[in-house]
Protein backbone atom coordinates (compact mmCIF):
# COMPACT_ATOMS: atom_id res chain seq x y z
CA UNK A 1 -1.57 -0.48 28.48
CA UNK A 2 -3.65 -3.71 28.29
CA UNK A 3 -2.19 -6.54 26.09
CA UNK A 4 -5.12 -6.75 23.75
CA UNK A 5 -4.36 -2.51 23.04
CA UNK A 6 -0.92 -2.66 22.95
CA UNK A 7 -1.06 -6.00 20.49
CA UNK A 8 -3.12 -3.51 18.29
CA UNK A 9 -0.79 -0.67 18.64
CA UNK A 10 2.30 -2.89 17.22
CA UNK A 11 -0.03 -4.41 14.48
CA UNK A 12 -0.72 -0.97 13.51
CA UNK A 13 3.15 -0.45 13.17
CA UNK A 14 3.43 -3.46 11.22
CA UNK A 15 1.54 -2.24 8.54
CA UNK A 16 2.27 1.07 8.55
CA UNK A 17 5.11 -0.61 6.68
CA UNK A 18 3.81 -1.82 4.00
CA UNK A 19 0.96 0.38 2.67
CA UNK A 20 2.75 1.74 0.62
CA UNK A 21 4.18 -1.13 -1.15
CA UNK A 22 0.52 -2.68 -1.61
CA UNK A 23 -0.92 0.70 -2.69
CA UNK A 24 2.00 0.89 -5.47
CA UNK A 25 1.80 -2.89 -6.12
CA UNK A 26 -1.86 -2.48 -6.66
CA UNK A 27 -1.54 0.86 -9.01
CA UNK A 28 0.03 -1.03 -11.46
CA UNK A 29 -2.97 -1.54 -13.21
CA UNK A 30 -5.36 1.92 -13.08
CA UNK A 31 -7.86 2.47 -10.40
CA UNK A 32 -9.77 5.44 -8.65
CA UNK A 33 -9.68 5.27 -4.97
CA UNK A 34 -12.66 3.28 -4.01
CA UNK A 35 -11.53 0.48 -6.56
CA UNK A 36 -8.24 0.56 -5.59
CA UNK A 37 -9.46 0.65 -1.61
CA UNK A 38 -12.08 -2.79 -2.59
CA UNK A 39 -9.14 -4.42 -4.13
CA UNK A 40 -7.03 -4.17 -1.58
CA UNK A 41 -9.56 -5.17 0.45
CA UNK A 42 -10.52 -8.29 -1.49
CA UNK A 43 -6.65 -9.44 -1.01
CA UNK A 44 -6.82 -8.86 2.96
CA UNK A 45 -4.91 -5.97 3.60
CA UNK A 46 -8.61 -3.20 4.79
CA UNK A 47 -6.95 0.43 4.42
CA UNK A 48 -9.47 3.28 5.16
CA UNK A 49 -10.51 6.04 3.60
CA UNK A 50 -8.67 8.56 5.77
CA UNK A 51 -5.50 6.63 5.15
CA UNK A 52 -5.81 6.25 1.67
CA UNK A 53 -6.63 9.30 -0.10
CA UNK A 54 -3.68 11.41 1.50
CA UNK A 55 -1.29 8.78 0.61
CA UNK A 56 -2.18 8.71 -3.11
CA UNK A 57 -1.83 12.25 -2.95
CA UNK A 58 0.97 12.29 -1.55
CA UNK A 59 2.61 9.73 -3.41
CA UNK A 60 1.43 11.66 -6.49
CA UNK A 61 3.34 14.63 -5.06
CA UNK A 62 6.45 12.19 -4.84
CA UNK A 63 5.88 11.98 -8.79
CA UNK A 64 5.57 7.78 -7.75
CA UNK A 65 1.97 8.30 -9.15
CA UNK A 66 -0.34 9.95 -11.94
CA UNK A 67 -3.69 11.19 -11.96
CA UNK A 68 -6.41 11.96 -14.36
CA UNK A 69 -9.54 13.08 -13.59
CA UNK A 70 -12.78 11.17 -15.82
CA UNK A 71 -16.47 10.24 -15.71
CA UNK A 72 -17.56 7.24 -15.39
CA UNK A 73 -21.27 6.25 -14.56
CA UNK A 74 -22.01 9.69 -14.93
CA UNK A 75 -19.50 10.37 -12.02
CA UNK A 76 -16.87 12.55 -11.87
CA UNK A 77 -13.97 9.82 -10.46
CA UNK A 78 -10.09 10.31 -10.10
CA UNK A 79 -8.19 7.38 -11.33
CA UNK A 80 -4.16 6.53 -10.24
CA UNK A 81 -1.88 4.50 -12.31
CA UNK A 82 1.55 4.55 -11.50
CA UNK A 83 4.49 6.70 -13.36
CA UNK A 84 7.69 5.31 -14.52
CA UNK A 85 9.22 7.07 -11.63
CA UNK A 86 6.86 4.53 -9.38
CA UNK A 87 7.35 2.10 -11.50
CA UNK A 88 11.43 1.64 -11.19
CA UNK A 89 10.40 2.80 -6.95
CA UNK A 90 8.02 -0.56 -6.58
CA UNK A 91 10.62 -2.61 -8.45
CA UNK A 92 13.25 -1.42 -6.01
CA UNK A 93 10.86 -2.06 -2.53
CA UNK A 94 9.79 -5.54 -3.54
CA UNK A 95 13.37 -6.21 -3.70
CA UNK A 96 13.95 -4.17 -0.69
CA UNK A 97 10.69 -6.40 0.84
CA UNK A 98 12.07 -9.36 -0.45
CA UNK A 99 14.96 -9.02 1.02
CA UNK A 100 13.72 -8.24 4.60
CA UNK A 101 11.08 -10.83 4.61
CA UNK A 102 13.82 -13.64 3.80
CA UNK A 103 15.86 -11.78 6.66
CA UNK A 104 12.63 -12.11 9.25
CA UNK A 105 11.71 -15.60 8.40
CA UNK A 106 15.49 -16.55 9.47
CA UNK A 107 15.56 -14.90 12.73
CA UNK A 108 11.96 -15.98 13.45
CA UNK A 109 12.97 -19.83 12.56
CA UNK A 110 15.67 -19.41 14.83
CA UNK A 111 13.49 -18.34 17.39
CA UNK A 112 11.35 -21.02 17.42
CA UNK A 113 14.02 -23.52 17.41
């Protein structure tokens, strides 16, 4: 595997992680998918379309998520807000988050020491 691919491959991995804490972080506040996939967008973490639809479904299945379907600009749009459930989960992985990303930052300091 070249470096350049296999640097991709573990950034892929990397994230993987933490969709689903953005995607949750971001539903606090009601969206339908293309908002919620521009806003991510505009804070720097680019999720596409074939990643992000079956995880709000999914994460609807989970209960972590609600749905309603409405139209808006004479378009039929689904929009996602989270449910308490969600709410207490995102509470619980930004303290999980927290928690690793203090962990990280110590053994990467130590690294570079």
């Amino acid at each position: 595997m070249t470096e350049p691919n296999h640097h991709h491959k573990l950034k892929l991995e990397l994230r993987r992680g933490v969709i689903v804490l953005a995607v949750l972080a971001e539903l606090r506040q009601e969206h339908y998918g293309y908002s919620l996939r521009k806003n991510l967008l505009s804070k720097g973490l680019e999720i596409d379309e074939g990643t992000l639809y079956p995880l709000v479904r999914r994460l609807e299945k989970q209960a972590l998520l609600v749905s309603e379907w409405r139209v808006e600009d004479n378009r039929k749009k689904r929009f996602y807000r989270l449910s308490p459930s969600g709410e207490a989960m995102l509470a619980s992985l930004t303290q999980d988050w927290r928690q690793v990303e203090h962990t990280l930052n110590n053994i990467l300091a130590e690294a570079s020491e």
